[in-house]
PDB file of N, CA and C in Angstrom:
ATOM      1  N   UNK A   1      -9.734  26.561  12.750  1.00  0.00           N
ATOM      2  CA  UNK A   1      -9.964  26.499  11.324  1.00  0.00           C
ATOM      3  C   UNK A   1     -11.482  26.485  11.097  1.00  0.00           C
ATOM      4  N   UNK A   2     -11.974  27.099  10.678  1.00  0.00           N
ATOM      5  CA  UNK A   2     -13.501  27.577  10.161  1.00  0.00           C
ATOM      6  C   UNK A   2     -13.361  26.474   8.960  1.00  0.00           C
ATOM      7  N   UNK A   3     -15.352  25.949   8.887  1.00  0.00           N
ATOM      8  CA  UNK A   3     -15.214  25.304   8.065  1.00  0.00           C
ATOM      9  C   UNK A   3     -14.929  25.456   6.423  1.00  0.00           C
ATOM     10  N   UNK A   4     -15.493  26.539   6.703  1.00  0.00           N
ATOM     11  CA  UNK A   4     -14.798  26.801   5.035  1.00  0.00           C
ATOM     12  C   UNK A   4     -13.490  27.061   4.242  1.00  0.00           C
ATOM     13  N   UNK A   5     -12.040  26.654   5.521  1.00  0.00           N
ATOM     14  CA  UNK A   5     -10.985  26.086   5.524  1.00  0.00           C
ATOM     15  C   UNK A   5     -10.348  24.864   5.256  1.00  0.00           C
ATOM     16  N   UNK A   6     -11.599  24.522   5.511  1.00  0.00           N
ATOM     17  CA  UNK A   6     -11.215  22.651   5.978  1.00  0.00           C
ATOM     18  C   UNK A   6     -11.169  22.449   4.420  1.00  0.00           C
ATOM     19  N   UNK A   7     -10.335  21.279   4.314  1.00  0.00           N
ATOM     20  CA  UNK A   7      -9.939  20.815   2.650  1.00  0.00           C
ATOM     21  C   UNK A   7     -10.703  19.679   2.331  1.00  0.00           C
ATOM     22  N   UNK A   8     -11.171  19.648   0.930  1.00  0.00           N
ATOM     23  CA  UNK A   8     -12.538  18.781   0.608  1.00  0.00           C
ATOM     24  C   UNK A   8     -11.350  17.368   0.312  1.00  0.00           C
ATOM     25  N   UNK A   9     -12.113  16.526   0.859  1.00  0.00           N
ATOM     26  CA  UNK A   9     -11.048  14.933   0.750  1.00  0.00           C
ATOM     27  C   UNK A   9     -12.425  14.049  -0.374  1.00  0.00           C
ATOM     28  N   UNK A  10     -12.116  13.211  -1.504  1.00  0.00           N
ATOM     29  CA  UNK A  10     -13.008  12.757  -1.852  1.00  0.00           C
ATOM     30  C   UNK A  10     -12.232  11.283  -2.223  1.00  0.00           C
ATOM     31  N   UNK A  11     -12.999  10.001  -1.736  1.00  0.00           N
ATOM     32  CA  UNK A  11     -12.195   8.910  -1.510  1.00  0.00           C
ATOM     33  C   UNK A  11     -13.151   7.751  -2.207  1.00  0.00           C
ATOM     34  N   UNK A  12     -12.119   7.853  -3.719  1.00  0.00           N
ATOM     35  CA  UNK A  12     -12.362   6.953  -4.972  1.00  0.00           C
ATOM     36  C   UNK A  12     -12.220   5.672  -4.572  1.00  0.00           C
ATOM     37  N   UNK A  13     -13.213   4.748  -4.204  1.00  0.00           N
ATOM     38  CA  UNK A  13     -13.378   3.134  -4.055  1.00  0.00           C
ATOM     39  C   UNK A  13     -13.967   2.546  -5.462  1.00  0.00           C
ATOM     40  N   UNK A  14     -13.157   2.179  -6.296  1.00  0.00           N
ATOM     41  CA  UNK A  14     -13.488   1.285  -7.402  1.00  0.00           C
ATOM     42  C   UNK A  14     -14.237  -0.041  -7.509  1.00  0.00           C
ATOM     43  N   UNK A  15     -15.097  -0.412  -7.884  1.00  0.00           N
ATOM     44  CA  UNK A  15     -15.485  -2.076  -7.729  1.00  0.00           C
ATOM     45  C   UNK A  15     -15.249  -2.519  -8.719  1.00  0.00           C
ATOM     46  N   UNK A  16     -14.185  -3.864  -8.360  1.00  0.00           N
ATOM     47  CA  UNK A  16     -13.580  -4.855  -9.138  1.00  0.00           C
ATOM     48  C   UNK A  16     -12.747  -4.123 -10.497  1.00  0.00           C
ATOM     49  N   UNK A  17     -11.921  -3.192  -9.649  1.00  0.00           N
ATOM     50  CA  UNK A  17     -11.084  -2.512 -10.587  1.00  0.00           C
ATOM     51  C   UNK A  17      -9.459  -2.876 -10.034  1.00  0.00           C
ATOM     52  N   UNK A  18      -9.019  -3.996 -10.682  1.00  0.00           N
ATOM     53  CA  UNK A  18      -7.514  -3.992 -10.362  1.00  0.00           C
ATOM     54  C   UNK A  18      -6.540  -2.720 -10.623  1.00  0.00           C
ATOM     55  N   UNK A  19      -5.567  -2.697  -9.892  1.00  0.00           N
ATOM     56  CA  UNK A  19      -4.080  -1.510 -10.634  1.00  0.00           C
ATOM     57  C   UNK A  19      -3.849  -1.835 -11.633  1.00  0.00           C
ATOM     58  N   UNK A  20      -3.866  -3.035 -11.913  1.00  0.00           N
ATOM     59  CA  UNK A  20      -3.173  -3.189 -13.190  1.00  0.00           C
ATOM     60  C   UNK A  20      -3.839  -2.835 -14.553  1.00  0.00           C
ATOM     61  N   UNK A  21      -5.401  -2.700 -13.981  1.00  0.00           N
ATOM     62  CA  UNK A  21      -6.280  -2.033 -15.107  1.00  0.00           C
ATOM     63  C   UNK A  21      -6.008  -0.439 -15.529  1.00  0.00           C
ATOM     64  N   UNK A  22      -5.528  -0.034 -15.071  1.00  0.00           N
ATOM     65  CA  UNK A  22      -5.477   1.836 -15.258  1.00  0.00           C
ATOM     66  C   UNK A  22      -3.995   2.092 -16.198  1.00  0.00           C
ATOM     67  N   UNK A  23      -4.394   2.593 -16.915  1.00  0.00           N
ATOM     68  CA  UNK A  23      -3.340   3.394 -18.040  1.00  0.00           C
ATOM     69  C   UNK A  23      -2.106   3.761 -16.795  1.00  0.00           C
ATOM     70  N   UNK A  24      -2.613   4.944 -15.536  1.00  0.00           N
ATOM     71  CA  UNK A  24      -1.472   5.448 -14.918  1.00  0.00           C
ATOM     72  C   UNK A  24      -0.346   4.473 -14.241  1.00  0.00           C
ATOM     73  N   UNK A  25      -0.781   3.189 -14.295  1.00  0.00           N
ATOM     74  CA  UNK A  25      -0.065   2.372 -13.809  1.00  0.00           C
ATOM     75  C   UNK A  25       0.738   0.843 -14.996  1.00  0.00           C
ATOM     76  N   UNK A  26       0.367   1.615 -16.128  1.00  0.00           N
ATOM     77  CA  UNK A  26       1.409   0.658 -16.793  1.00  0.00           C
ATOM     78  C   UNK A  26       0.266  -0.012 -17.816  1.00  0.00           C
ATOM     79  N   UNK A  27      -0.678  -0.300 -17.817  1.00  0.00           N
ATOM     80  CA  UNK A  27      -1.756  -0.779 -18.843  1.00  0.00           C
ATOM     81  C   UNK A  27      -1.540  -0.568 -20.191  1.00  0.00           C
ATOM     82  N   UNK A  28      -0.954  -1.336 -21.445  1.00  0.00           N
ATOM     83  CA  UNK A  28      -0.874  -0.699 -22.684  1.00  0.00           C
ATOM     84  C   UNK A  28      -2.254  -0.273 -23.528  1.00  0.00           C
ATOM     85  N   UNK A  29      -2.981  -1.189 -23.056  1.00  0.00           N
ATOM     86  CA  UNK A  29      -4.066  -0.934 -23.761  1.00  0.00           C
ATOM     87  C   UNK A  29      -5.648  -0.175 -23.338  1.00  0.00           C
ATOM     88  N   UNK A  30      -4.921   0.273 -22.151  1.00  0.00           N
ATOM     89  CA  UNK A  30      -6.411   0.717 -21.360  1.00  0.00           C
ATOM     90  C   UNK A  30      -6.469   2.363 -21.746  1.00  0.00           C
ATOM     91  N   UNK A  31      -7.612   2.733 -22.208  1.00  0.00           N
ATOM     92  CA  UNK A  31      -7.477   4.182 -21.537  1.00  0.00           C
ATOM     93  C   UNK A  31      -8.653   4.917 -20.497  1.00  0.00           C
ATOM     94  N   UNK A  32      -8.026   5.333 -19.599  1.00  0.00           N
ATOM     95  CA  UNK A  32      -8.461   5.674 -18.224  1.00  0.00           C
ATOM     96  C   UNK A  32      -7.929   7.273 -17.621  1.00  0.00           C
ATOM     97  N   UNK A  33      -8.453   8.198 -18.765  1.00  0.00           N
ATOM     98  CA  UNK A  33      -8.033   9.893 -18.349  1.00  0.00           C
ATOM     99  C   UNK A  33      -8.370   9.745 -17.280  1.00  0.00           C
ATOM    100  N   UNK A  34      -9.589   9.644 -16.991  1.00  0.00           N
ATOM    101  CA  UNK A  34      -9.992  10.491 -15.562  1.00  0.00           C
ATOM    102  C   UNK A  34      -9.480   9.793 -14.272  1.00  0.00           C
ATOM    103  N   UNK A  35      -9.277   8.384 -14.085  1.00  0.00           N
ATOM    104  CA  UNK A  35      -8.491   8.221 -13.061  1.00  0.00           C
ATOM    105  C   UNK A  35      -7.209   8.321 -13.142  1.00  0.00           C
ATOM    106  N   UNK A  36      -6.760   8.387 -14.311  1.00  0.00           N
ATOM    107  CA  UNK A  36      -5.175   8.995 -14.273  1.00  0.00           C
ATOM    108  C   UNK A  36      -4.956  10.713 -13.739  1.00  0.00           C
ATOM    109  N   UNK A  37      -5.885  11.455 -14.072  1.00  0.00           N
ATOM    110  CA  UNK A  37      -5.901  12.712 -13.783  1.00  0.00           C
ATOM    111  C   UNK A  37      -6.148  12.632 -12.091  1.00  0.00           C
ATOM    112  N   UNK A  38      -7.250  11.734 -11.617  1.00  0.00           N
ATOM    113  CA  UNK A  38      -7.179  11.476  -9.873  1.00  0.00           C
ATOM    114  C   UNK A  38      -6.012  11.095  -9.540  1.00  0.00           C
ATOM    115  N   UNK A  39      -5.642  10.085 -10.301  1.00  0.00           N
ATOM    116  CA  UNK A  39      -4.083   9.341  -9.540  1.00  0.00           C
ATOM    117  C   UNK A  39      -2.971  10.759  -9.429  1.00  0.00           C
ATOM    118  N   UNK A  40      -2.568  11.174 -10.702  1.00  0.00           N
ATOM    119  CA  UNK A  40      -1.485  11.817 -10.662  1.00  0.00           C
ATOM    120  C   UNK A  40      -1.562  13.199 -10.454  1.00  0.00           C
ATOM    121  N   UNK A  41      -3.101  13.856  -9.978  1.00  0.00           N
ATOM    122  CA  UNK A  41      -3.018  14.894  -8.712  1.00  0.00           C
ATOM    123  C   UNK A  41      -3.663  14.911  -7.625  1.00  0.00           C
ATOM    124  N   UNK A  42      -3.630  13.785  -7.266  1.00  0.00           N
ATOM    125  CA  UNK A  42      -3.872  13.240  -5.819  1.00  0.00           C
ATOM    126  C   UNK A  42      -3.033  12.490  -4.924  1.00  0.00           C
ATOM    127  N   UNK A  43      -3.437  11.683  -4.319  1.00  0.00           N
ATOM    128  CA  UNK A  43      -2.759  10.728  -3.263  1.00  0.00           C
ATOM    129  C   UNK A  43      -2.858   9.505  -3.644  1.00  0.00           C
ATOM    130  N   UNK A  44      -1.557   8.712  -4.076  1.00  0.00           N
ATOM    131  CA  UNK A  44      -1.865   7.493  -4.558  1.00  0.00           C
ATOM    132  C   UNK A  44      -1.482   6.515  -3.423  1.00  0.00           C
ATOM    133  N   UNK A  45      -2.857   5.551  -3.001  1.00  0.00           N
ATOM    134  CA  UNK A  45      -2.129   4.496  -1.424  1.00  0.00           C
ATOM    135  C   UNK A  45      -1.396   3.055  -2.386  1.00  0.00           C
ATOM    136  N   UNK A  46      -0.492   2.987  -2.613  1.00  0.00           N
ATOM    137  CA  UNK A  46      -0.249   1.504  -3.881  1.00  0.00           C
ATOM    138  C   UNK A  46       0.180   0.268  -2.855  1.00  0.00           C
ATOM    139  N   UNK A  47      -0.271   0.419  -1.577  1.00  0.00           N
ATOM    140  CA  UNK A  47      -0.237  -0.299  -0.597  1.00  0.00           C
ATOM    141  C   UNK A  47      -1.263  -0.471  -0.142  1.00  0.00           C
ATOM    142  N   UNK A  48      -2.288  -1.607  -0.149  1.00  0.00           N
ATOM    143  CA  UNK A  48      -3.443  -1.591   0.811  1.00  0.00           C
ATOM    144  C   UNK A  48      -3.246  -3.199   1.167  1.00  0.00           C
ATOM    145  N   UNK A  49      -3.818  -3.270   2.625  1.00  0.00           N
ATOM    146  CA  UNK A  49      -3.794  -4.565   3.036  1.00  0.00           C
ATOM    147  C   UNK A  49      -4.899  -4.432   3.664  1.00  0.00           C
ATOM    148  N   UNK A  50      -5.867  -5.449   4.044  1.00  0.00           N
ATOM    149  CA  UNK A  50      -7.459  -6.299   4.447  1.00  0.00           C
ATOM    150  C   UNK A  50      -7.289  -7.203   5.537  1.00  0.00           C
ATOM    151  N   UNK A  51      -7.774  -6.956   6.409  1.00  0.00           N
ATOM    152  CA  UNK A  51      -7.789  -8.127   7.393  1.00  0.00           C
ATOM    153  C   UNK A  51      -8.996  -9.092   7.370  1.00  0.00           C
ATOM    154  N   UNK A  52      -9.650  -8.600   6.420  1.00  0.00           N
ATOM    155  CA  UNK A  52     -11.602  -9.003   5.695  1.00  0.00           C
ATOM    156  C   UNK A  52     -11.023  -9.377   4.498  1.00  0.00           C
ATOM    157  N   UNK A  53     -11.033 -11.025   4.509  1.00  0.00           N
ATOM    158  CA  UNK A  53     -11.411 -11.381   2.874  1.00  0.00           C
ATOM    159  C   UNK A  53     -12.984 -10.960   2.058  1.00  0.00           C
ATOM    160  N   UNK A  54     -13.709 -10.860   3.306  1.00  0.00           N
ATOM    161  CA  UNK A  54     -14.848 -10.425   2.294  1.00  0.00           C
ATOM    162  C   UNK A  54     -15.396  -9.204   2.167  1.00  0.00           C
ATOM    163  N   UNK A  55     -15.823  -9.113   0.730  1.00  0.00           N
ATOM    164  CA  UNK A  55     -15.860  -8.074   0.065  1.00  0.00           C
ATOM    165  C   UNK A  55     -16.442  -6.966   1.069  1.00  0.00           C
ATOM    166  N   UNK A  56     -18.138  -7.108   1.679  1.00  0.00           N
ATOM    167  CA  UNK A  56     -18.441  -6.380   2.177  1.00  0.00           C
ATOM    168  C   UNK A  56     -17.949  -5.785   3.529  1.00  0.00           C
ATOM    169  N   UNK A  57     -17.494  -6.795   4.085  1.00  0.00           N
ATOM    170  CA  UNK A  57     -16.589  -6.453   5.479  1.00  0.00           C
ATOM    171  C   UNK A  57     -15.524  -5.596   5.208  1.00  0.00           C
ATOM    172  N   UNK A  58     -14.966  -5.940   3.887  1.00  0.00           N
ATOM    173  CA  UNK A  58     -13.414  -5.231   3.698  1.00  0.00           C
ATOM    174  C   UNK A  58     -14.084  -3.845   3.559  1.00  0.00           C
ATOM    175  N   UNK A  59     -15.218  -3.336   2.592  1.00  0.00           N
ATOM    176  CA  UNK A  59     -15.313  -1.876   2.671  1.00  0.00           C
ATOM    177  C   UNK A  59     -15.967  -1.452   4.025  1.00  0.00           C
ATOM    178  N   UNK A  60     -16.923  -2.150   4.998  1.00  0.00           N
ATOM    179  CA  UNK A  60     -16.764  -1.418   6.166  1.00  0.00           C
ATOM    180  C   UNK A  60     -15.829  -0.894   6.750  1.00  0.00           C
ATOM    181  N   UNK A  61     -14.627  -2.024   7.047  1.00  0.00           N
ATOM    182  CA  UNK A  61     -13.408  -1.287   7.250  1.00  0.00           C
ATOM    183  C   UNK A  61     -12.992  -0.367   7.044  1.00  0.00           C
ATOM    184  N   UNK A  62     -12.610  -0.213   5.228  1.00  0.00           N
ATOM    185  CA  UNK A  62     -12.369   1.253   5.186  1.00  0.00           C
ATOM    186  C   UNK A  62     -12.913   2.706   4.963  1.00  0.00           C
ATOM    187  N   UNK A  63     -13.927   2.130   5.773  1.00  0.00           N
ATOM    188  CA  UNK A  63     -14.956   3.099   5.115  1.00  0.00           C
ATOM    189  C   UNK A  63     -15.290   3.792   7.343  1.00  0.00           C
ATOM    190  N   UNK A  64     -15.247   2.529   8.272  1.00  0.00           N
ATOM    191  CA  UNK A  64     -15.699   2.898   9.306  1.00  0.00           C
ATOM    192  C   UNK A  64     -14.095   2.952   9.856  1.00  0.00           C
ATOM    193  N   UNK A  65     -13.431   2.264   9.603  1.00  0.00           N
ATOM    194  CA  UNK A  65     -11.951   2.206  10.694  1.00  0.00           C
ATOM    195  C   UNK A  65     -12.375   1.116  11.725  1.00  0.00           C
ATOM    196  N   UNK A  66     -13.321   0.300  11.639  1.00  0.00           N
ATOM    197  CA  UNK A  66     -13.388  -0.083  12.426  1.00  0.00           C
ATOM    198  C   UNK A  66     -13.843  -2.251  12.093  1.00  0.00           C
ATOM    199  N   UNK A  67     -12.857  -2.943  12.735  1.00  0.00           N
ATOM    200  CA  UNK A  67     -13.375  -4.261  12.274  1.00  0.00           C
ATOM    201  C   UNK A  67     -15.031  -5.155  13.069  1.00  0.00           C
ATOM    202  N   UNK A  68     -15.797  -5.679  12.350  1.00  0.00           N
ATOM    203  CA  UNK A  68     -16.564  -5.768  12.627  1.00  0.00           C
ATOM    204  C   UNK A  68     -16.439  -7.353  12.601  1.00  0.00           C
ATOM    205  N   UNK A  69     -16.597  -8.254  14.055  1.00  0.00           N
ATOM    206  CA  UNK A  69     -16.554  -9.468  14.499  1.00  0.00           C
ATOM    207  C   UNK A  69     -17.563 -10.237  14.950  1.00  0.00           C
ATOM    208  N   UNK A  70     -17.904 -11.622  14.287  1.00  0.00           N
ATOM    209  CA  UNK A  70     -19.149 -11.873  15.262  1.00  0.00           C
ATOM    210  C   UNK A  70     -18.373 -12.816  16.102  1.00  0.00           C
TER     211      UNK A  70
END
């Protein structure tokens, strides 16, 4: 596959944005086009789990795959 095959992945990390804040997920009063337009033609994960309570550790994680221990 040549790179100009390869499929562009772009990976929306929100800060201090609950689910329950977004219109696409049930919010009566929010409005939120543009992540509803990401959510509902994209990939929605409505499962995430942390083995890092803290904040910055948790996005290394998902950001490296990898846990970082002292």
């Amino acid at each position: 596959m040549s790179k100009l095959n390869q499929p562009n992945i772009v990976y929306v990390m929100c800060d201090e944005l609950r689910w329950c804040e977004i219109a696409s997920y049930g919010h009566p009063n929010m409005r939120t086009p543009n992540m509803d337009r990401l959510a509902n033609q994209g990939v929605r994960f409505e499962t995430a789990v942390s083995n890092c309570p803290v904040c910055m550790a948790a996005r290394c994680v998902s950001l490296s795959g990898t846990v970082f221990t002292q």
